[in-house]
N, C-alpha and C. Protein backbone atom coordinates (compact mmCIF):
# COMPACT_ATOMS: atom_id res chain seq x y z
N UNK A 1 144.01 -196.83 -41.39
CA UNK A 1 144.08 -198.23 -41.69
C UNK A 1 143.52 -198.43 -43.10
N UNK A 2 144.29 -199.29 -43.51
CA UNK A 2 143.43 -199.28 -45.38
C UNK A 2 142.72 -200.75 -45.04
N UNK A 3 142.06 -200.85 -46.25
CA UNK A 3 141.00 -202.06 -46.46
C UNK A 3 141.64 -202.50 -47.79
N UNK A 4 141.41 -203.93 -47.24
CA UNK A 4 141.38 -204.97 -48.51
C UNK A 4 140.39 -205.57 -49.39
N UNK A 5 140.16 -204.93 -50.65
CA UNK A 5 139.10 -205.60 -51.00
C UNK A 5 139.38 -206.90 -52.21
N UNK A 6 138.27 -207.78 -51.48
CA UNK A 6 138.75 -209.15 -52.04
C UNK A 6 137.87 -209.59 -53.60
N UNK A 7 138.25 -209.46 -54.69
CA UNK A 7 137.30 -209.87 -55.97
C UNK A 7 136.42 -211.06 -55.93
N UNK A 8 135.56 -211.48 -56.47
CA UNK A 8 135.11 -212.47 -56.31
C UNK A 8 135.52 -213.02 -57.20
N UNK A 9 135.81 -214.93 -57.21
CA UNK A 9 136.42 -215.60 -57.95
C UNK A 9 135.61 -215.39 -59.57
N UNK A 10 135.80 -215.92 -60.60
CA UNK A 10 135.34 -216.18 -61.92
C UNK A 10 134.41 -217.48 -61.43
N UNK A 11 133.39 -217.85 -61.86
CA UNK A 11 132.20 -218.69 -61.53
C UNK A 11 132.90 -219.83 -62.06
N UNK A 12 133.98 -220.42 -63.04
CA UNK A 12 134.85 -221.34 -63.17
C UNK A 12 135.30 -221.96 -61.85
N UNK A 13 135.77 -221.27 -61.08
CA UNK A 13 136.73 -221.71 -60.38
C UNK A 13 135.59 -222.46 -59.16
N UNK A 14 134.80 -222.08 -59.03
CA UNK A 14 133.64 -222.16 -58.34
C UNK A 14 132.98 -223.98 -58.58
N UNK A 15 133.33 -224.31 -59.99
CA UNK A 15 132.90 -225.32 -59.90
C UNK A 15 133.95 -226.42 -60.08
N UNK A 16 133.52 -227.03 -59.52
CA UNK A 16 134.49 -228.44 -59.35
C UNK A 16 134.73 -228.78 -60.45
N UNK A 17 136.41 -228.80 -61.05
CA UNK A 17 137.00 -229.20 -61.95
C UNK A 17 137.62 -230.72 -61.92
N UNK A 18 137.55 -231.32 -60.90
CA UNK A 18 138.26 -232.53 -60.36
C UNK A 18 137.07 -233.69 -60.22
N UNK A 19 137.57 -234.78 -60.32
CA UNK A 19 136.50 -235.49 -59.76
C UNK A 19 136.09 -236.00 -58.45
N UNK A 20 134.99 -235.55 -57.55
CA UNK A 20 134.87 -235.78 -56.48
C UNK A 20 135.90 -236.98 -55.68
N UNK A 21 136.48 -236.66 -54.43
CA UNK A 21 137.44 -237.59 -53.86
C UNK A 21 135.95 -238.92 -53.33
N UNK A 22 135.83 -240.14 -53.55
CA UNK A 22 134.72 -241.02 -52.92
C UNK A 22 135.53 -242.41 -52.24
N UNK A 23 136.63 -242.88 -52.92
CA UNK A 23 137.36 -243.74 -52.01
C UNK A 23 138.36 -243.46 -51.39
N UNK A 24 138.30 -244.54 -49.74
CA UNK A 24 139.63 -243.84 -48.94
C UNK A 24 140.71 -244.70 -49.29
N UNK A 25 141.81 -243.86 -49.52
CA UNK A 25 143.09 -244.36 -49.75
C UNK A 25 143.67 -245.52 -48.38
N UNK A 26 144.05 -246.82 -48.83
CA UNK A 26 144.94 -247.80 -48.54
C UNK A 26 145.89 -247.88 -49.20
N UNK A 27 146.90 -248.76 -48.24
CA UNK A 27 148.70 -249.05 -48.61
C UNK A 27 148.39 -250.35 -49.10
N UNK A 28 148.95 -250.73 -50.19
CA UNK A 28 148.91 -251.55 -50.82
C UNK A 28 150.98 -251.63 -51.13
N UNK A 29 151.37 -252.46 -50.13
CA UNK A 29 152.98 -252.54 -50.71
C UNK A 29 153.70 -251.55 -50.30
N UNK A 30 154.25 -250.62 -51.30
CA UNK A 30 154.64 -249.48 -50.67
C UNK A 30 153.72 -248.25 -51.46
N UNK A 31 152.91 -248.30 -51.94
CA UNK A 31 152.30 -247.78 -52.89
C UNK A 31 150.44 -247.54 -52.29
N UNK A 32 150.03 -245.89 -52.42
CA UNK A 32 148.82 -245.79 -51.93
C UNK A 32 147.99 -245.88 -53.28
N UNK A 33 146.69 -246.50 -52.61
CA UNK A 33 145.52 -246.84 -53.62
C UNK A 33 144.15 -246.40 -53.28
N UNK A 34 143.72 -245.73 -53.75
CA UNK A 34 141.77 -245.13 -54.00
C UNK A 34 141.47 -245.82 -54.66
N UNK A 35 140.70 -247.10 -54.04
CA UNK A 35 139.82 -247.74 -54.94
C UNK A 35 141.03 -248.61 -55.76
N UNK A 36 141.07 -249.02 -57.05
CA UNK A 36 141.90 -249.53 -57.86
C UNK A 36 142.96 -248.25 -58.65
N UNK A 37 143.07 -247.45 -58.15
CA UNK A 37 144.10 -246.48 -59.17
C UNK A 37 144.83 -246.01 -58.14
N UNK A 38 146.33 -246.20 -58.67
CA UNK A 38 147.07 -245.80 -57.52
C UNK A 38 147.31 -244.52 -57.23
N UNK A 39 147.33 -243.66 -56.24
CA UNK A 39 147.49 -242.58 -55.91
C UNK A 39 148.70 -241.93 -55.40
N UNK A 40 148.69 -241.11 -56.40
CA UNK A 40 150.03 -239.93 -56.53
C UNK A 40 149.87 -238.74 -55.83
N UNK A 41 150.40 -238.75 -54.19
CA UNK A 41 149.67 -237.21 -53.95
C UNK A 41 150.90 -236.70 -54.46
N UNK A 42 150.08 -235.05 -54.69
CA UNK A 42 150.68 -233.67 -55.02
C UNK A 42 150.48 -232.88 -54.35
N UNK A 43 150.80 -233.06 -53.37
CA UNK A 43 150.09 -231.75 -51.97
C UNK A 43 150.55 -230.43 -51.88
N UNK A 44 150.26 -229.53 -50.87
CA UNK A 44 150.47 -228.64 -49.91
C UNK A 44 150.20 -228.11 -48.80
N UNK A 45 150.85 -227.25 -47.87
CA UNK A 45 150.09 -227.30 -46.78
C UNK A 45 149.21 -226.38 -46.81
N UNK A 46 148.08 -226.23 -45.64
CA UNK A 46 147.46 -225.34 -46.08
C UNK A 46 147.29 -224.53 -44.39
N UNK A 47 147.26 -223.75 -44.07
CA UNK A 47 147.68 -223.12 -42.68
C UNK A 47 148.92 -222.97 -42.45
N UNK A 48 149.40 -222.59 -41.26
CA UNK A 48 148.84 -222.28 -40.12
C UNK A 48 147.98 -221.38 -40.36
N UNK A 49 146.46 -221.03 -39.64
CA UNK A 49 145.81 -219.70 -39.74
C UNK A 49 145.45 -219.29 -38.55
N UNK A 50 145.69 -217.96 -38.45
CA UNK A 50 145.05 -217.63 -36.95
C UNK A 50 143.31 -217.72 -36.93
N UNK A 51 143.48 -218.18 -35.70
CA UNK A 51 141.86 -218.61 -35.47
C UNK A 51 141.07 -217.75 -35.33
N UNK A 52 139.73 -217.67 -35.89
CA UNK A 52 138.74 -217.23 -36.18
C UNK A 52 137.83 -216.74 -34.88
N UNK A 53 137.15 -215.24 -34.78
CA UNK A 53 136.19 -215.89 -33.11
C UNK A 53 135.92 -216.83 -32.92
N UNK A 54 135.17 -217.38 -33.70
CA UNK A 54 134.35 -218.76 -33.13
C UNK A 54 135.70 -219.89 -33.60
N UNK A 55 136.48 -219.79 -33.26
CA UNK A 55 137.85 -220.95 -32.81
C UNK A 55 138.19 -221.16 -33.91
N UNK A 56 138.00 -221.67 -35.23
CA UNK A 56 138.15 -222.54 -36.18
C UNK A 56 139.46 -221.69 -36.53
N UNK A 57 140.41 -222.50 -36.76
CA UNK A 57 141.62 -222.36 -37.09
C UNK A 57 142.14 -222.06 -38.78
N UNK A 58 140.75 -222.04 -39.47
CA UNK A 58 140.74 -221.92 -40.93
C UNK A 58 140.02 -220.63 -41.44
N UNK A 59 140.15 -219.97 -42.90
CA UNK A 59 139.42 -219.14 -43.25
C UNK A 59 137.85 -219.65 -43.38
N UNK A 60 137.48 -218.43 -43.46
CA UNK A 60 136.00 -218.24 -44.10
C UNK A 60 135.62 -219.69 -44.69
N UNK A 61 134.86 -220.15 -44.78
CA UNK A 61 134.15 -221.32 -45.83
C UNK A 61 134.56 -221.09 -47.60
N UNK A 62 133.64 -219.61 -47.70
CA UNK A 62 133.65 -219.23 -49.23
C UNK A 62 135.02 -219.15 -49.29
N UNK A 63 136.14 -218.39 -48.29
CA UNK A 63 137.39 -218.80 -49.01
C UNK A 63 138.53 -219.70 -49.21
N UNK A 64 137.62 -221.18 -48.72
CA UNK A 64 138.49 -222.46 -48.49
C UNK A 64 138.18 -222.68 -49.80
N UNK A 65 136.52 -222.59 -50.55
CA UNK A 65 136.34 -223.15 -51.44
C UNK A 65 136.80 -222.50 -52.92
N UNK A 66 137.11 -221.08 -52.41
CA UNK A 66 138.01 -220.52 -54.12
C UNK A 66 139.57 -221.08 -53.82
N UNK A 67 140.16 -221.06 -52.54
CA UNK A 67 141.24 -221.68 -52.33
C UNK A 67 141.90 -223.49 -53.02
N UNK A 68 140.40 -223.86 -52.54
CA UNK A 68 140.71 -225.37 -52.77
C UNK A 68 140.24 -225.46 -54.41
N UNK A 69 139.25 -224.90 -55.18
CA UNK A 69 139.26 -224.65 -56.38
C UNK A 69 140.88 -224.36 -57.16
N UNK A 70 140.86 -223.55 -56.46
CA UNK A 70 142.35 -223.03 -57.67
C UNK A 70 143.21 -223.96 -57.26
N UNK A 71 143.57 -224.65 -56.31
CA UNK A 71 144.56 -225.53 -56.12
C UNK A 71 143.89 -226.95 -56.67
N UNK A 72 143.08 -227.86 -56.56
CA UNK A 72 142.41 -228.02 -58.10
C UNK A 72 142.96 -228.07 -59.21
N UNK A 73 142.73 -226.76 -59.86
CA UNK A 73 142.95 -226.33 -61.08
C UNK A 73 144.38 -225.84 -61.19
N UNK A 74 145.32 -226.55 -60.39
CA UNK A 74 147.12 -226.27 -60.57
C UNK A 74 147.56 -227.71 -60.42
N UNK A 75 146.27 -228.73 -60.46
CA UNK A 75 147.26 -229.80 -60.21
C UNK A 75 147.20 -230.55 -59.05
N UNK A 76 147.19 -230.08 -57.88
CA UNK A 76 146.94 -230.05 -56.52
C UNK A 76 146.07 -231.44 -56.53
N UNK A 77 146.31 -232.23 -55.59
CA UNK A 77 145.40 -233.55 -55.12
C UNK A 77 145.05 -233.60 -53.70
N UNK A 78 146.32 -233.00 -52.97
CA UNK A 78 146.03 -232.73 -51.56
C UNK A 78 146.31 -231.85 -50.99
N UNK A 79 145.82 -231.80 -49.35
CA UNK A 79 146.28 -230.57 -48.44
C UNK A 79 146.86 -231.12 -47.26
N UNK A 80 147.64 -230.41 -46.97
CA UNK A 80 148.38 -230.67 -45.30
C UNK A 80 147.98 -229.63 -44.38
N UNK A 81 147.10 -230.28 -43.46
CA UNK A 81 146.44 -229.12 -41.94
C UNK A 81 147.20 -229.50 -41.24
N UNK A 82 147.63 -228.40 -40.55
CA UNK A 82 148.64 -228.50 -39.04
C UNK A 82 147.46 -228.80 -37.78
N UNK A 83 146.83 -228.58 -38.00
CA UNK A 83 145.39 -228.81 -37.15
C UNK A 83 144.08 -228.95 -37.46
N UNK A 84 143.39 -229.89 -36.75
CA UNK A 84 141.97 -230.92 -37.54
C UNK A 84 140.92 -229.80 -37.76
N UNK A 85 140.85 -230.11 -38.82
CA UNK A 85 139.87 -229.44 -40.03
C UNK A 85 138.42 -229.44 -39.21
N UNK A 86 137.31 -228.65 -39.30
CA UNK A 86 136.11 -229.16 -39.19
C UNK A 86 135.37 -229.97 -40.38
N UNK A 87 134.36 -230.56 -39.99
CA UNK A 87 133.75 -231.47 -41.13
C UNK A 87 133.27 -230.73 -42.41
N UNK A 88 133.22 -229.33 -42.24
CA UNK A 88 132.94 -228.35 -43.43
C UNK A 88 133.83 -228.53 -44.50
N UNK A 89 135.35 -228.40 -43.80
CA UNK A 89 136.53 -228.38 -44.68
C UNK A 89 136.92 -229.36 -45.64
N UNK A 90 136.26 -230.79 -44.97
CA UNK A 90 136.69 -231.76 -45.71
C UNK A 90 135.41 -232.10 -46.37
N UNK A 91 134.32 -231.54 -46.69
CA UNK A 91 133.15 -231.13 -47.79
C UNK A 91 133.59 -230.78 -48.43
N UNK A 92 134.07 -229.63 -48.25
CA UNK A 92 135.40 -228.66 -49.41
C UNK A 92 136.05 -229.51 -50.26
N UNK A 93 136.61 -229.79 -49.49
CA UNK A 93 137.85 -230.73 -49.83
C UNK A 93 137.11 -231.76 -50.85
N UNK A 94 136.16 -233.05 -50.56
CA UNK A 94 135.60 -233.92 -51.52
C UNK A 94 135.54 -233.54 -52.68
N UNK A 95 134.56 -232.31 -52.53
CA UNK A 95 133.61 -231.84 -53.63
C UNK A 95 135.08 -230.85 -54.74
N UNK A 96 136.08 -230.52 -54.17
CA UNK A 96 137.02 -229.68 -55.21
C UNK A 96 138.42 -231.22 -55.47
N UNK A 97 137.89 -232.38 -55.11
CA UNK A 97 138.66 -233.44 -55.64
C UNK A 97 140.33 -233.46 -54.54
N UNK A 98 140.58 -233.02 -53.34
CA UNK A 98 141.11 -232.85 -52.96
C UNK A 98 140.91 -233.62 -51.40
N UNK A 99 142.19 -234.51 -51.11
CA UNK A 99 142.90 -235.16 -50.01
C UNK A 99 142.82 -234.13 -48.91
N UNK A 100 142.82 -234.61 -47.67
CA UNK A 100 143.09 -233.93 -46.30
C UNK A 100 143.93 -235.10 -45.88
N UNK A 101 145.14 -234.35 -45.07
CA UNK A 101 146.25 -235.06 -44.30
C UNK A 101 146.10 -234.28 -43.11
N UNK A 102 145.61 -234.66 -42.39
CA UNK A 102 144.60 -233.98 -40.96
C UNK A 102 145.80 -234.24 -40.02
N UNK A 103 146.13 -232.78 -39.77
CA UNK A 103 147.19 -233.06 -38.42
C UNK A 103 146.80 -232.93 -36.96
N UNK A 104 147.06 -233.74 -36.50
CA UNK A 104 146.89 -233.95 -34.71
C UNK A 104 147.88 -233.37 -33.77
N UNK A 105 147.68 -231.76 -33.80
CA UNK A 105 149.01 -230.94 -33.20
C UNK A 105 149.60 -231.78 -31.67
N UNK A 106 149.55 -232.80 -32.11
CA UNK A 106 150.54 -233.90 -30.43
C UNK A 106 151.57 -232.64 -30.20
N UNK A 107 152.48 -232.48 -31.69
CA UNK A 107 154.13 -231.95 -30.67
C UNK A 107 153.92 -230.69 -29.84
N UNK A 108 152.62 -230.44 -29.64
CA UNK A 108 152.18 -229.07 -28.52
C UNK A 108 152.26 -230.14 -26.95
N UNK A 109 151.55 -231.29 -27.24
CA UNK A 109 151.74 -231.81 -25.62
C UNK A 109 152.98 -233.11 -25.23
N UNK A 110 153.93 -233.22 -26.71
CA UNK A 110 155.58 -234.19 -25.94
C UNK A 110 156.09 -233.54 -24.65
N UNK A 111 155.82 -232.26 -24.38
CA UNK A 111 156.44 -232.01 -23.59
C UNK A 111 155.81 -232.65 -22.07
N UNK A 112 155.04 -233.42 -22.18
CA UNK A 112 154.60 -233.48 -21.11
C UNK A 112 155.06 -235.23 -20.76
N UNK A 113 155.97 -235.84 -21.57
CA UNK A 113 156.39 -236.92 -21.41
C UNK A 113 157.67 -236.69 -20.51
N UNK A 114 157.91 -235.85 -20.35
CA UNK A 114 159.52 -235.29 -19.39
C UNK A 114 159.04 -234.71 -17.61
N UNK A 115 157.41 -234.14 -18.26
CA UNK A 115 156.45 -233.91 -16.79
C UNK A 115 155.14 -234.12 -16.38
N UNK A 116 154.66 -235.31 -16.01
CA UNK A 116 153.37 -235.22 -16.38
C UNK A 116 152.43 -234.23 -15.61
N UNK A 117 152.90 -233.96 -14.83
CA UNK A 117 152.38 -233.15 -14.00
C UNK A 117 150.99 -231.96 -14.46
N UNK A 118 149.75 -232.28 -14.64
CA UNK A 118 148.65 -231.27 -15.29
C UNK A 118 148.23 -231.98 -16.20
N UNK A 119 148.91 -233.33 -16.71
CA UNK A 119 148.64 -233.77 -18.54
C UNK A 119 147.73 -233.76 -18.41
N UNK A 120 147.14 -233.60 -20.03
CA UNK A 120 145.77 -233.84 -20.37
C UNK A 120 145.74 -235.39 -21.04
N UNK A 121 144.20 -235.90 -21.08
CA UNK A 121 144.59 -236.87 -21.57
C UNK A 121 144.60 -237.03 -22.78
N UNK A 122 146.45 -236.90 -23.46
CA UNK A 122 145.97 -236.69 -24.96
C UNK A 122 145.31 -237.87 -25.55
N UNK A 123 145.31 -239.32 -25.08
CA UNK A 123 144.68 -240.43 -26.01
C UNK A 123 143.30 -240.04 -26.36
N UNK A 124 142.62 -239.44 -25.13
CA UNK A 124 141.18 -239.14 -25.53
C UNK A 124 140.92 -238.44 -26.60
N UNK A 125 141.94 -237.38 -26.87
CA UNK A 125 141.80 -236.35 -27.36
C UNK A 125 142.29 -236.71 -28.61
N UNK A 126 143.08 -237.30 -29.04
CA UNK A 126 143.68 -238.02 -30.42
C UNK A 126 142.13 -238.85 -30.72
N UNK A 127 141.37 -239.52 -29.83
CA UNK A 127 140.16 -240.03 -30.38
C UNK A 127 139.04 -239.01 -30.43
N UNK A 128 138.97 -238.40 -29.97
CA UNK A 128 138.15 -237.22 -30.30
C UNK A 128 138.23 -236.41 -31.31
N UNK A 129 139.38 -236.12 -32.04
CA UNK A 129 140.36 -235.17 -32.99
C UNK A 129 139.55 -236.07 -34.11
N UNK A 130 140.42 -237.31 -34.27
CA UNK A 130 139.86 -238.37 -35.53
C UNK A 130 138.12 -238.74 -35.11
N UNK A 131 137.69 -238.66 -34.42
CA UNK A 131 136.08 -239.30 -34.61
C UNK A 131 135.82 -238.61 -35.17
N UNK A 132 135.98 -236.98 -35.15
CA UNK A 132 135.44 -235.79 -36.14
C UNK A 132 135.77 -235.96 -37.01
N UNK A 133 136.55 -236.60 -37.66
CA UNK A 133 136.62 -236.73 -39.45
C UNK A 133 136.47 -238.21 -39.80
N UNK A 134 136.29 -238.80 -38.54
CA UNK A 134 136.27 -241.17 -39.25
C UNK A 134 135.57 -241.23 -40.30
N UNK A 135 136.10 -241.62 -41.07
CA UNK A 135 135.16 -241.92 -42.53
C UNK A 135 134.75 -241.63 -42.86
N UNK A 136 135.01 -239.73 -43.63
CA UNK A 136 135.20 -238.96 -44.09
C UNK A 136 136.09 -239.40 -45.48
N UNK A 137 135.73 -239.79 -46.83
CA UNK A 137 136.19 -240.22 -47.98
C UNK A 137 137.26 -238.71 -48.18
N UNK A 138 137.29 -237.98 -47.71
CA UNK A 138 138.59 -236.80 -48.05
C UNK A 138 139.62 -237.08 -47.40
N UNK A 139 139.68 -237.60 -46.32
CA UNK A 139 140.97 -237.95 -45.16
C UNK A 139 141.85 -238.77 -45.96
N UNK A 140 143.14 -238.32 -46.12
CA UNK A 140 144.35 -238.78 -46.99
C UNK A 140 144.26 -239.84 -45.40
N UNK A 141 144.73 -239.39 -44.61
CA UNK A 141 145.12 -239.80 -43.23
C UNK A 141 145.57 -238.82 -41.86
N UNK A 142 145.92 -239.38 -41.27
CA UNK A 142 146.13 -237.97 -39.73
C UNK A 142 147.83 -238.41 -39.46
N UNK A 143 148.20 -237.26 -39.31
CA UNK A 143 149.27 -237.06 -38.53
C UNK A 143 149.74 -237.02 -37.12
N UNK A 144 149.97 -237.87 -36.38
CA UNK A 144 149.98 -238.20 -34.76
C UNK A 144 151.75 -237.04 -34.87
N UNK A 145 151.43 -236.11 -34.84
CA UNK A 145 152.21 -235.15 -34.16
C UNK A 145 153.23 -234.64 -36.00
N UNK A 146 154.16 -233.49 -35.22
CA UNK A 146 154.88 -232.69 -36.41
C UNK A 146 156.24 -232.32 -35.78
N UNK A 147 157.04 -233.14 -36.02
CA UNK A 147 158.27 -232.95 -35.60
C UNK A 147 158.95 -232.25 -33.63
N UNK A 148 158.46 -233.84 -33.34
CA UNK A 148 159.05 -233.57 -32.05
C UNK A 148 160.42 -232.99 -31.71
N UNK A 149 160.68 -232.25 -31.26
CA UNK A 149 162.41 -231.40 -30.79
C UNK A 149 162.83 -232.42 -30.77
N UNK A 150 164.47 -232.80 -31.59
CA UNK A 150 165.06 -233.64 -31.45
C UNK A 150 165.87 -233.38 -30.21
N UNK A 151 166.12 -232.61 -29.48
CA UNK A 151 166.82 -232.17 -27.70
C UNK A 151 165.84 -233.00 -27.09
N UNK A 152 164.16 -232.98 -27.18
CA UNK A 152 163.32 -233.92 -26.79
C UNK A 152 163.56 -235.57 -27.00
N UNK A 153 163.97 -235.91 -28.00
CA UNK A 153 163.76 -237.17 -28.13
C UNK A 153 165.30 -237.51 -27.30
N UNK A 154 166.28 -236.46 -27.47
CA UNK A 154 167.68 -237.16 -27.04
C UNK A 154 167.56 -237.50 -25.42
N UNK A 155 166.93 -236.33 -24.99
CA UNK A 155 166.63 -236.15 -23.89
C UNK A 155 165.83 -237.46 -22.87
N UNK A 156 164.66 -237.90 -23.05
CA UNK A 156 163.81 -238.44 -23.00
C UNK A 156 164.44 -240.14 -23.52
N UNK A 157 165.07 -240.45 -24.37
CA UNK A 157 165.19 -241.42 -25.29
C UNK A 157 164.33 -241.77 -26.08
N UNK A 158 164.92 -242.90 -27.54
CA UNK A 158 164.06 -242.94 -28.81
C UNK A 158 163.04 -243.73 -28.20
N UNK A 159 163.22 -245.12 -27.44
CA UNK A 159 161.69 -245.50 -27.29
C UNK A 159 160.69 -244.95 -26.36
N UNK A 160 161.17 -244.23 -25.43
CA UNK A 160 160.26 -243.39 -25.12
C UNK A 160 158.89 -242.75 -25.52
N UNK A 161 160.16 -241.99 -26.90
CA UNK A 161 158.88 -241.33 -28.04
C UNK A 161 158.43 -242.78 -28.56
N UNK A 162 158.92 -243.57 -28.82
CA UNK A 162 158.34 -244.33 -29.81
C UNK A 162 157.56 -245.10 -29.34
N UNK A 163 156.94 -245.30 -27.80
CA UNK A 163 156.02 -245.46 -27.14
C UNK A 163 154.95 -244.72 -26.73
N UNK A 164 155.15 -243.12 -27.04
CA UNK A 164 153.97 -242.24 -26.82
C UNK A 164 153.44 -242.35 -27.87
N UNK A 165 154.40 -242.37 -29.78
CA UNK A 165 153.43 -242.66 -30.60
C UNK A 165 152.64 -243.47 -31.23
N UNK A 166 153.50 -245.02 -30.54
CA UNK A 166 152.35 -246.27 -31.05
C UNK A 166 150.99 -245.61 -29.84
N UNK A 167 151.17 -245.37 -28.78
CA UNK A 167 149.93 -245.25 -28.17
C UNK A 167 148.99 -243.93 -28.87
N UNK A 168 149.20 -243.12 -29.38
CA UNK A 168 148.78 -241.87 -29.90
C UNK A 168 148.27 -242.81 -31.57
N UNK A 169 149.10 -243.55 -32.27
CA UNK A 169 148.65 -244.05 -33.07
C UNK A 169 147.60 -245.28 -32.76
N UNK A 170 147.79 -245.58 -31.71
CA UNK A 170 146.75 -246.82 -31.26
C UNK A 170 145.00 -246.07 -30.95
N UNK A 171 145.25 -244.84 -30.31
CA UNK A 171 144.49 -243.93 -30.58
C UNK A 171 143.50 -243.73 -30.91
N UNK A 172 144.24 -243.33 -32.53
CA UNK A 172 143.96 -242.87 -33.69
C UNK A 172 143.11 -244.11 -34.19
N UNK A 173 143.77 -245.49 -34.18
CA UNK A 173 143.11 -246.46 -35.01
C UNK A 173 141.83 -246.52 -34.40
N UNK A 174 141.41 -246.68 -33.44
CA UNK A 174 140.50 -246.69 -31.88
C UNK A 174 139.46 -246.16 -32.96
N UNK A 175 139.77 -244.95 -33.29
CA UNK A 175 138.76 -243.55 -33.60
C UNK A 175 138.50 -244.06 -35.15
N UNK A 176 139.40 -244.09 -35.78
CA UNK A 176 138.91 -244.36 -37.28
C UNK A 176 140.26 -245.72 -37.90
N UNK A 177 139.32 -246.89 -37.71
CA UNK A 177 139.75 -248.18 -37.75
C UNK A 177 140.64 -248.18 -39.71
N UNK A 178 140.03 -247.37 -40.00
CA UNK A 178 140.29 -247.97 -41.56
C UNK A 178 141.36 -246.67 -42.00
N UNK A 179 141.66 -245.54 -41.02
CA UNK A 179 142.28 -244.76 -42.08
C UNK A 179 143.61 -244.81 -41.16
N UNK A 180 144.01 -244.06 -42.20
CA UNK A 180 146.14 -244.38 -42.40
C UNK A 180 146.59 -243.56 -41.28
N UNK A 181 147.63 -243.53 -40.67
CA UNK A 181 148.35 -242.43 -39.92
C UNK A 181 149.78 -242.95 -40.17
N UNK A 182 150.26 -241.75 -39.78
CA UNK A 182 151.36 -241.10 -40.08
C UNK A 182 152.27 -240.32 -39.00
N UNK A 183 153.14 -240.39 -39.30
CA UNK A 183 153.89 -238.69 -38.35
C UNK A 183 154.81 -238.22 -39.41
N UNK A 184 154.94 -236.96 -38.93
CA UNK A 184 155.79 -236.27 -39.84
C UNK A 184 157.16 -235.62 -39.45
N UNK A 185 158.26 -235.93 -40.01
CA UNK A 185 159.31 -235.06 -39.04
C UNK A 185 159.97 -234.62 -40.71
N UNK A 186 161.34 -234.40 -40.04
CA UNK A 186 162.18 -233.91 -41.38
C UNK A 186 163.57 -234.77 -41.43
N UNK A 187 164.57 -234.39 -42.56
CA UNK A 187 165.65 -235.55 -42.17
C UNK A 187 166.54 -235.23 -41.16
């Protein structure tokens, strides 16, 4: 088996080139705003990662923060998690000037709108997900799920879904009154 050995960053990259993220972004129109300057994200995603022993679904600490440094220093304003960050990450995140768009892996439990049979209760758990980051000045906003199977939605019908996610977004507001949500699909 070979080994990887990892360099350590240049002490540049190490320090925050950006200016700390301190206001949370609101919709103003169609247009998002921090504070009075309107905000242009430039994102990416950042995961999937396989989880760690101790669960966390992200790398190392030291290598979120050469990660979120260099993305930083390319421009970068935000990140997209497929799954909620711990409160470490979005420290990271402030301090290297960088957005979190905190995803709430829902499309793991739609399927349970066809059976409920075992559900968990995701509302709790959508408020539990967001209390861990509420008002957290890095939270772009949360994502109440990532592209439900469209065989699901045909299946099931549109208000169906569109009743699991005002409640999943009702949620969300529950947990953190002031920040944005979202869902994400594709066209």
């Amino acid at each position: 088996m070979s080994e990887i050995a990892l360099r350590a960053p240049p002490p540049a990259l190490l320090t925050p080139i950006a200016p700390a993220v301190d206001a949370r972004p609101c919709v103003r129109g169609k247009f998002l705003f921090a504070g009075s300057e309107k905000l242009y994200v430039r994102g990416v995603t950042y995961g999937a990662f396989r989880p760690r022993p101790n669960g966390e679904s992200f790398p190392e600490p030291e290598q979120v923060g050469v990660d979120f440094a260099q993305m930083a220093a390319s421009g970068i304003n935000a990140v997209r998690t497929y799954t909620v960050p711990p409160r470490w990450l979005l420290d990271f995140a402030q301090r290297s000037g960088l957005r979190v768009m905190v995803g709430l892996p829902l499309e793991l439990y739609a399927g349970y709108l066809a059976d409920r049979k075992g559900a968990p209760d995701i509302e709790r758990m959508v408020e539990d997900w967001v209390g861990g980051c509420a008002g957290h000045p890095a939270v772009l906003c949360y994502t109440i799920g990532n592209e439900i199977p469209t065989g699901l939605v045909r299946w099931l019908g549109r208000r169906r879904i569109e009743r699991f996610l005002k409640r999943m977004y009702d949620a969300a507001k529950r947990a953190d009154p002031n920040g944005l949500v979202t869902y994400v699909n594709f066209p």
